[in-house]
C-alpha atoms as a PDB file:
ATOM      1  CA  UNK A   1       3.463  27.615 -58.313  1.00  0.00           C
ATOM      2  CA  UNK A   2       6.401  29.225 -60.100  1.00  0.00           C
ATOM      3  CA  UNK A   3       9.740  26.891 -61.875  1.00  0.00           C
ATOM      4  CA  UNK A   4      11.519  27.329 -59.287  1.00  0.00           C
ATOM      5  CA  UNK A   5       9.294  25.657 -56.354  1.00  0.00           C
ATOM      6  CA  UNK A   6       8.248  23.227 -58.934  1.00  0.00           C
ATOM      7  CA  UNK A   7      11.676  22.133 -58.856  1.00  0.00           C
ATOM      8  CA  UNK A   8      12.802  22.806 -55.305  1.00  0.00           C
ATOM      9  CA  UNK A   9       9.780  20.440 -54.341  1.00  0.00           C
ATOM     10  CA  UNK A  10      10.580  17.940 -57.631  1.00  0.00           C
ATOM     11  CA  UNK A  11      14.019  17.639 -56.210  1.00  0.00           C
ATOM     12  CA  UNK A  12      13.223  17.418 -52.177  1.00  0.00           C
ATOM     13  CA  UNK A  13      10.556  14.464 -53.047  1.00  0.00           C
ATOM     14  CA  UNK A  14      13.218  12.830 -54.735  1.00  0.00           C
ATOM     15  CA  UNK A  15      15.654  12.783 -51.666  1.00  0.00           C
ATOM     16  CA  UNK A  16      12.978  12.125 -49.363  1.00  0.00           C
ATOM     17  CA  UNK A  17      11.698   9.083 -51.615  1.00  0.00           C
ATOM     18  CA  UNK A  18      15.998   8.264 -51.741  1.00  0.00           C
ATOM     19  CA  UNK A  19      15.856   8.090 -48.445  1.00  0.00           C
ATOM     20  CA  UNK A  20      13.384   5.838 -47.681  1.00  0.00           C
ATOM     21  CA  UNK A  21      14.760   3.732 -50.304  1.00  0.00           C
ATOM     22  CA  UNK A  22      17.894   3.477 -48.622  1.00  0.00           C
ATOM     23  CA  UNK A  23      16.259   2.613 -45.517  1.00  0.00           C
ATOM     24  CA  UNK A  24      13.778  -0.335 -46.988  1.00  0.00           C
ATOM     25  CA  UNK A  25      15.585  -1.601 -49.871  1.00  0.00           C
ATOM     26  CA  UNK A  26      19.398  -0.927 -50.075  1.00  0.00           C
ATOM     27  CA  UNK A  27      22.368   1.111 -48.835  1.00  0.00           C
ATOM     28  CA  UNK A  28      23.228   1.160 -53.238  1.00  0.00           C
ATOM     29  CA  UNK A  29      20.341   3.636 -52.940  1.00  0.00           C
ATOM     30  CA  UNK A  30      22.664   6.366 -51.713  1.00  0.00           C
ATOM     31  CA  UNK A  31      24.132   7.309 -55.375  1.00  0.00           C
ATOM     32  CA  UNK A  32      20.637   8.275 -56.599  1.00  0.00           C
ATOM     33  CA  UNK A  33      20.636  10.539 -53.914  1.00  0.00           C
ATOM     34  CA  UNK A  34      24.281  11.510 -54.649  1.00  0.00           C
ATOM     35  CA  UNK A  35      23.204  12.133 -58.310  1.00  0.00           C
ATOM     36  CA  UNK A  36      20.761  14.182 -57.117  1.00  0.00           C
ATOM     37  CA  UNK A  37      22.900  16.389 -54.845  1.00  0.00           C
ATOM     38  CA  UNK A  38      24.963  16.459 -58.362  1.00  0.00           C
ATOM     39  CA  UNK A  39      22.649  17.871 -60.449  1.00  0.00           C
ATOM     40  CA  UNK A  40      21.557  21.074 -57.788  1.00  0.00           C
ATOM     41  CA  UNK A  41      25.239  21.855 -57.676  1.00  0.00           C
ATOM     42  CA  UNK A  42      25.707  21.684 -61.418  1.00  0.00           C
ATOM     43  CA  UNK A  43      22.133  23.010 -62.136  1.00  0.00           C
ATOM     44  CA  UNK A  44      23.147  25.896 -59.748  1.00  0.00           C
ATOM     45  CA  UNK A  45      26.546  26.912 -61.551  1.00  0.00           C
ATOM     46  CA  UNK A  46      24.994  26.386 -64.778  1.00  0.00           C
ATOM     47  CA  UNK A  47      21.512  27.337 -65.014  1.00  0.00           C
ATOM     48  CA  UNK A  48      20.373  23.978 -66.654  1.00  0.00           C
ATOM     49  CA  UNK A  49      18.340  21.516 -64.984  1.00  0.00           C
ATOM     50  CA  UNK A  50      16.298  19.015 -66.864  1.00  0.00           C
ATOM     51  CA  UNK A  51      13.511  18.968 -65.040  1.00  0.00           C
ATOM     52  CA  UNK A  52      12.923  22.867 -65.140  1.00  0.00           C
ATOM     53  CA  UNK A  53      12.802  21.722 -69.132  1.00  0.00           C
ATOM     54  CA  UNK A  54      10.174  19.157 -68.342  1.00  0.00           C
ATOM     55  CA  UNK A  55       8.219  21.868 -65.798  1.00  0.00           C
ATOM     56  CA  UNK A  56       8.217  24.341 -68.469  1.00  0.00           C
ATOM     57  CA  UNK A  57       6.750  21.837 -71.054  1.00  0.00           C
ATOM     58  CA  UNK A  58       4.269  21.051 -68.780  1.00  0.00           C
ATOM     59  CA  UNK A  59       2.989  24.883 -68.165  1.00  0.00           C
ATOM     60  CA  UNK A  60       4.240  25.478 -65.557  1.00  0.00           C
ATOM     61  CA  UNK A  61       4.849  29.546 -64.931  1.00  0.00           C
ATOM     62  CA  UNK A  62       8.638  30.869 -65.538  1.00  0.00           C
ATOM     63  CA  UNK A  63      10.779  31.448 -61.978  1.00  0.00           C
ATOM     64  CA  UNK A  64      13.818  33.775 -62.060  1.00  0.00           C
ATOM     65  CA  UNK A  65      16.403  31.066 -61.441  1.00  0.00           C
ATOM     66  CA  UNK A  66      15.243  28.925 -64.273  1.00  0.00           C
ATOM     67  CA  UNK A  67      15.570  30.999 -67.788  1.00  0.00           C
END
């Protein structure tokens, strides 16, 4: 697995775990998931993305969108 999936999948658990957080626990739920739709727009125009940092420090192998 490759940055980029390892984020791609880091970020789709997160909405999917959002989600059912929303549905169990609270409608306040919805702005993690709106912070996380923030940070793939911004991490899309920028480049950066924490948790390609975090990835990388844990070995995981370089992507292309992810420098």
């Amino acid at each position: 697995m490759n940055l980029d999936r390892a984020v791609m999948a880091f970020a789709g658990t997160m909405i999917l775990i959002s989600v059912l957080l929303v549905y169990f626990v609270s409608p306040w739920w919805l702005l993690f998931t709106t912070f996380i739709g923030l940070n793939l727009i911004q991490s899309s125009v920028t480049g950066f993305c924490p948790a390609a940092i975090v990835f990388r420090k844990l070995g995981v192998g370089g992507g292309c969108a992810f420098k």
